[in-house]
Protein backbone atom coordinates (compact mmCIF):
# COMPACT_ATOMS: atom_id res chain seq x y z
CA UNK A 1 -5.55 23.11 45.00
CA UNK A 2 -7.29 25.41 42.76
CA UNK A 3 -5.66 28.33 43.12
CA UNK A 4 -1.83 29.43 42.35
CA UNK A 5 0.12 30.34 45.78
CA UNK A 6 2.76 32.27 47.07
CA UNK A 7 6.22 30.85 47.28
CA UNK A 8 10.14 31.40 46.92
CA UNK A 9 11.93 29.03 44.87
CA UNK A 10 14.52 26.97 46.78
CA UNK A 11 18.41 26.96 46.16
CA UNK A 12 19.19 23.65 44.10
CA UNK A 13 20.91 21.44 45.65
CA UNK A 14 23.67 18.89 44.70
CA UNK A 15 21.98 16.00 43.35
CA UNK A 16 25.50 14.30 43.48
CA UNK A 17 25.26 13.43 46.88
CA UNK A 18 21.53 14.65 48.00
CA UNK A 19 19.78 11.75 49.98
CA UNK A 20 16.10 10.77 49.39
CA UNK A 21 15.00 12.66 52.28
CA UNK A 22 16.39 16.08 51.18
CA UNK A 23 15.22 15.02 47.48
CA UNK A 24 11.26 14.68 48.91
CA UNK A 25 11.78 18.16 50.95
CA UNK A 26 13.50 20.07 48.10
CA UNK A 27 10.86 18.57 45.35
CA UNK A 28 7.88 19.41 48.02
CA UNK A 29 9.05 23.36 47.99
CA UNK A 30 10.14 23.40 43.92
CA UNK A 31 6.43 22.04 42.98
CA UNK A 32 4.95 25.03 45.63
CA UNK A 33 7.27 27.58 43.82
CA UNK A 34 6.26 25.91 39.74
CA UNK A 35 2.31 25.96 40.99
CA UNK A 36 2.77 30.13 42.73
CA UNK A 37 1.83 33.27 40.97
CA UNK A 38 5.79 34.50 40.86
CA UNK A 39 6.41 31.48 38.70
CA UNK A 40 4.05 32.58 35.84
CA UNK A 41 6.73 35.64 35.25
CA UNK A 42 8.50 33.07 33.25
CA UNK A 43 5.90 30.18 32.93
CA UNK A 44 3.39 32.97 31.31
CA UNK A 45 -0.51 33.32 32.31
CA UNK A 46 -3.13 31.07 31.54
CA UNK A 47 -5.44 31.99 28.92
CA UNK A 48 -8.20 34.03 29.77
CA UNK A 49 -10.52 31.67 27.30
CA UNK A 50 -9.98 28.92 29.65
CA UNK A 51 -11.47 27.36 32.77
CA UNK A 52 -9.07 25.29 35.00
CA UNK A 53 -9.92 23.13 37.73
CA UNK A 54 -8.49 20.40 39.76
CA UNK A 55 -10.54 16.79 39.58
CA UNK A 56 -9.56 13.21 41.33
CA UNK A 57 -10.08 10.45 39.44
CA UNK A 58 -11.10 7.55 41.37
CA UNK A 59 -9.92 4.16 40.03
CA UNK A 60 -10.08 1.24 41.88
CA UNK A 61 -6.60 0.98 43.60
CA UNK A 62 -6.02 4.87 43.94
CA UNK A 63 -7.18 8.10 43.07
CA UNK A 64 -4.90 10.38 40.65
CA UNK A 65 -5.57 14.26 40.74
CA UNK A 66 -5.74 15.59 37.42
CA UNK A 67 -5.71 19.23 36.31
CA UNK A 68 -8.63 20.16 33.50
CA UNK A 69 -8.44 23.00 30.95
CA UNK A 70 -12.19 23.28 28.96
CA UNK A 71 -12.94 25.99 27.02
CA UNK A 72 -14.71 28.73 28.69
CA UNK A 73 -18.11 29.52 28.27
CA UNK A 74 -18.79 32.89 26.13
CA UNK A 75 -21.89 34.49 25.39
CA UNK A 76 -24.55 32.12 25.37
CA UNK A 77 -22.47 28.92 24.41
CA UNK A 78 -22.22 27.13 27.51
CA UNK A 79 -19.13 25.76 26.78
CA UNK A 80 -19.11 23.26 30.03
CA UNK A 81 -22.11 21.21 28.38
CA UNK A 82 -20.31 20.88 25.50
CA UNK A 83 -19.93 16.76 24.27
CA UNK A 84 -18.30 16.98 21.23
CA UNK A 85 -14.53 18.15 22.04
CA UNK A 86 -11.27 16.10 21.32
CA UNK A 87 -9.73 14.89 24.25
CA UNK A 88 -5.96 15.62 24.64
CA UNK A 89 -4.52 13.57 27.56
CA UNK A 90 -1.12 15.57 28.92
CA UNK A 91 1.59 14.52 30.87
CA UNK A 92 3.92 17.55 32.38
CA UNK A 93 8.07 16.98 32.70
CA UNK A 94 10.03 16.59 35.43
CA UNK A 95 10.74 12.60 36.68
CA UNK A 96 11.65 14.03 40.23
CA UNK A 97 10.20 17.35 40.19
CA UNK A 98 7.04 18.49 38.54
CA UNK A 99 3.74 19.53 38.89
CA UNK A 100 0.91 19.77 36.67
CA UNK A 101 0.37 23.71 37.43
CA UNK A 102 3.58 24.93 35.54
CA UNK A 103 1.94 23.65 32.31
CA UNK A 104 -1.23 26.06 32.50
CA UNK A 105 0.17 28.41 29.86
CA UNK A 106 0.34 25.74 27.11
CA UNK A 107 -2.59 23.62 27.94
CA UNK A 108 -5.20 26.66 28.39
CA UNK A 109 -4.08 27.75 25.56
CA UNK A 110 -4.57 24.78 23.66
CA UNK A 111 -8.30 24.30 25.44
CA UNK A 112 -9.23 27.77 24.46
CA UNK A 113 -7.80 27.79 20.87
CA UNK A 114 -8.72 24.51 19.42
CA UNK A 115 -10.80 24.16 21.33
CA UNK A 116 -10.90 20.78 23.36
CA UNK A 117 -10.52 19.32 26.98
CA UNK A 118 -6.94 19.10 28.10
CA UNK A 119 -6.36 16.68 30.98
CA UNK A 120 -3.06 17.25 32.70
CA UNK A 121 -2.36 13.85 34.88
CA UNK A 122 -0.69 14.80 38.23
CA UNK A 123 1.28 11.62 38.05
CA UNK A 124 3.00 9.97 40.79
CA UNK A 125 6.62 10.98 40.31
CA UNK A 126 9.96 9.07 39.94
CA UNK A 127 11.23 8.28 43.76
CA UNK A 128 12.86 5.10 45.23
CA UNK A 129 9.47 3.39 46.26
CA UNK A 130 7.69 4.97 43.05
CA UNK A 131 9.35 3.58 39.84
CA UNK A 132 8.82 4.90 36.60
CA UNK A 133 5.89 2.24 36.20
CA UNK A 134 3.88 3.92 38.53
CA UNK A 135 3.90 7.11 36.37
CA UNK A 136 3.40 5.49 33.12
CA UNK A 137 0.16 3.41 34.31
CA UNK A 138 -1.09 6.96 36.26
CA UNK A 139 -1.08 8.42 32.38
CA UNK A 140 -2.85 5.30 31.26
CA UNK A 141 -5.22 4.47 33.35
CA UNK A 142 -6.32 8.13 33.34
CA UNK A 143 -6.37 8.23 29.76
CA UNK A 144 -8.44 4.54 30.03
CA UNK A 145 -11.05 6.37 32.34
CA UNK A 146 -11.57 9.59 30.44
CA UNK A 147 -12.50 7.77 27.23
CA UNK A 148 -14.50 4.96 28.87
CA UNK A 149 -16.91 8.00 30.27
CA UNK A 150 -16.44 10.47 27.67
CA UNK A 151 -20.12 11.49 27.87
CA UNK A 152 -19.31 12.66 31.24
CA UNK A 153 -16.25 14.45 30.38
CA UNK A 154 -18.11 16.50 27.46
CA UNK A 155 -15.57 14.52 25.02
CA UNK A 156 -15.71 12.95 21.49
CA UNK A 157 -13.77 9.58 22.17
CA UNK A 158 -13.16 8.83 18.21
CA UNK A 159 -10.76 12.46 18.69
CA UNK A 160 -8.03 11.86 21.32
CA UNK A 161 -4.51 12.75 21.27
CA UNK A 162 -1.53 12.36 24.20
CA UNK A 163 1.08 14.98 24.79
CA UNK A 164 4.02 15.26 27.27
CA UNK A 165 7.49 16.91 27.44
CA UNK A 166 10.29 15.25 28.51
CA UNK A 167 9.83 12.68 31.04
CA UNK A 168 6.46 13.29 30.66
CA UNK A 169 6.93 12.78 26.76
CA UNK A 170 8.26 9.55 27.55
CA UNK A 171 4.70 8.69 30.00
CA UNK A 172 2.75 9.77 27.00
CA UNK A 173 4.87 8.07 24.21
CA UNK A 174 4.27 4.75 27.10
CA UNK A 175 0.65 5.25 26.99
CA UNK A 176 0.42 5.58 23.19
CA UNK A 177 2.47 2.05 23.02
CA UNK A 178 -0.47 1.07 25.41
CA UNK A 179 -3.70 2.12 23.32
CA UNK A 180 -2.72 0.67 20.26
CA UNK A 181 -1.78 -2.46 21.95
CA UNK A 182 -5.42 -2.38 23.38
CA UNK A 183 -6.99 -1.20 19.86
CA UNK A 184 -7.68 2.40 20.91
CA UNK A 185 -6.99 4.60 18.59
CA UNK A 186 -4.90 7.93 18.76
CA UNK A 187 -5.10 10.94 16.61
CA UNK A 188 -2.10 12.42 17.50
CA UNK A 189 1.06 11.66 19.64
CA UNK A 190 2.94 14.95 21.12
CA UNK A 191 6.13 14.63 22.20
CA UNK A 192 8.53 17.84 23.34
CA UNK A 193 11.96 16.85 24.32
CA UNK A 194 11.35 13.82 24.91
CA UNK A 195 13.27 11.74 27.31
CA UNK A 196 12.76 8.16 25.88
CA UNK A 197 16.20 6.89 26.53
CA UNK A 198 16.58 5.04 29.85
CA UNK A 199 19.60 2.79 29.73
CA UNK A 200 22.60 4.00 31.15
CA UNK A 201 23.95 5.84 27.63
CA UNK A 202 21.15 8.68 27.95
CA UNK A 203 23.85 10.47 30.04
CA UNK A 204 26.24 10.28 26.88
CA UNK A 205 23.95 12.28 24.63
CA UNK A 206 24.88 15.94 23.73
CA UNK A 207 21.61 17.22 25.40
CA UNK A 208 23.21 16.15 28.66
CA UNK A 209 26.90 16.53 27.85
CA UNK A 210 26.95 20.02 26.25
CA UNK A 211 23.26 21.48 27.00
CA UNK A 212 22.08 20.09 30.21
CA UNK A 213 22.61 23.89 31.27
CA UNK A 214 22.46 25.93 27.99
CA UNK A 215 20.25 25.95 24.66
CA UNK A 216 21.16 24.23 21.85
CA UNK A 217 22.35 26.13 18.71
């Protein structure tokens, strides 16, 4: 899982009438394409200040991969030893179809020029024996663990911020509910696009109506 591969992005189908099956096949070869090297044509390269890796984190009913950005080490700084960086917890878009990968642009960026650790939570996504409460306690839980063993994360718990677009805004904007109900503070919330309406209106808002397929103006 550490390295980008090759693929060719798959037609879209019609999600009018596409059955779960299809749905698992089609997301399986869109998240290949997102996490391949053709992808970063649009996606843009990673930083070359950053390291990125893939962990697991083990928790006690599952294990969620996570993708890590840390500053890289330069000179003589060795910047993996480092224990004083703010932790920013990200969750990537897509409910259906997404993959941690196609966010390595903005989060290596964001480890190499703040610096800090960026962990990207390769939560379990939206299917019809995964709800959307599977995802939001992935981003918590992994948030949960980071801070409880910041030491070993080279992390300053007392700096921690969450960030997500879209559905993945709506994960983080979840998990930020979460901390403060639990009494752990947040430094910043980040939320791009966020898709934080669930009811059965959020298909009568102008983003979907008029923009679902062009930019706004």
């Amino acid at each position: 899982m550490n390295e980008t591969t090759a693929a060719t992005r798959p037609p879209e189908p019609d999600f009018a009438t596409i059955t779960t099956e299809e749905l698992l096949v089609y997301r399986a070869a869109e998240n290949r394409f997102r996490a391949s090297e053709a992808a970063r044509a649009f996606l843009g390269e990673p930083h070359a200040g950053a390291a990125i890796d893939w962990r697991e984190i083990a928790l006690p009913d599952r294990a969620v991969p996570v993708r890590v950005y840390r500053p890289a080490p330069t000179g003589g700084d060795d910047g993996a030893a480092r224990t004083d960086l703010p932790l920013v917890v990200h969750v990537h878009g897509g409910g259906f179809v997404g993959t941690a990968t196609q966010c390595d642009w903005t989060n290596s960026h964001l480890a190499a020029r703040l610096p800090a650790l960026v962990v990207s939570v390769e939560h379990r996504l939206l299917a019809p024996d995964s709800p959307l409460a599977n995802a939001a306690d992935d981003g918590w839980d992994v948030l949960q663990h980071v801070v409880r063993h910041a030491a070993r994360w080279g992390v300053d718990p007392a700096r921690v911020a969450v960030f997500g677009e879209s559905c993945g805004a709506l994960i983080s904007a979840l998990t930020a509910i979460r901390a403060r109900e639990a009494g752990l503070r947040l430094l910043a919330q980040v939320l791009v696009n966020p898709a934080v309406d669930m009811t059965e209106a959020m298909f009568d808002h102008p983003s979907i109506t008029r923009y679902a397929y062009h930019p706004s103006r």
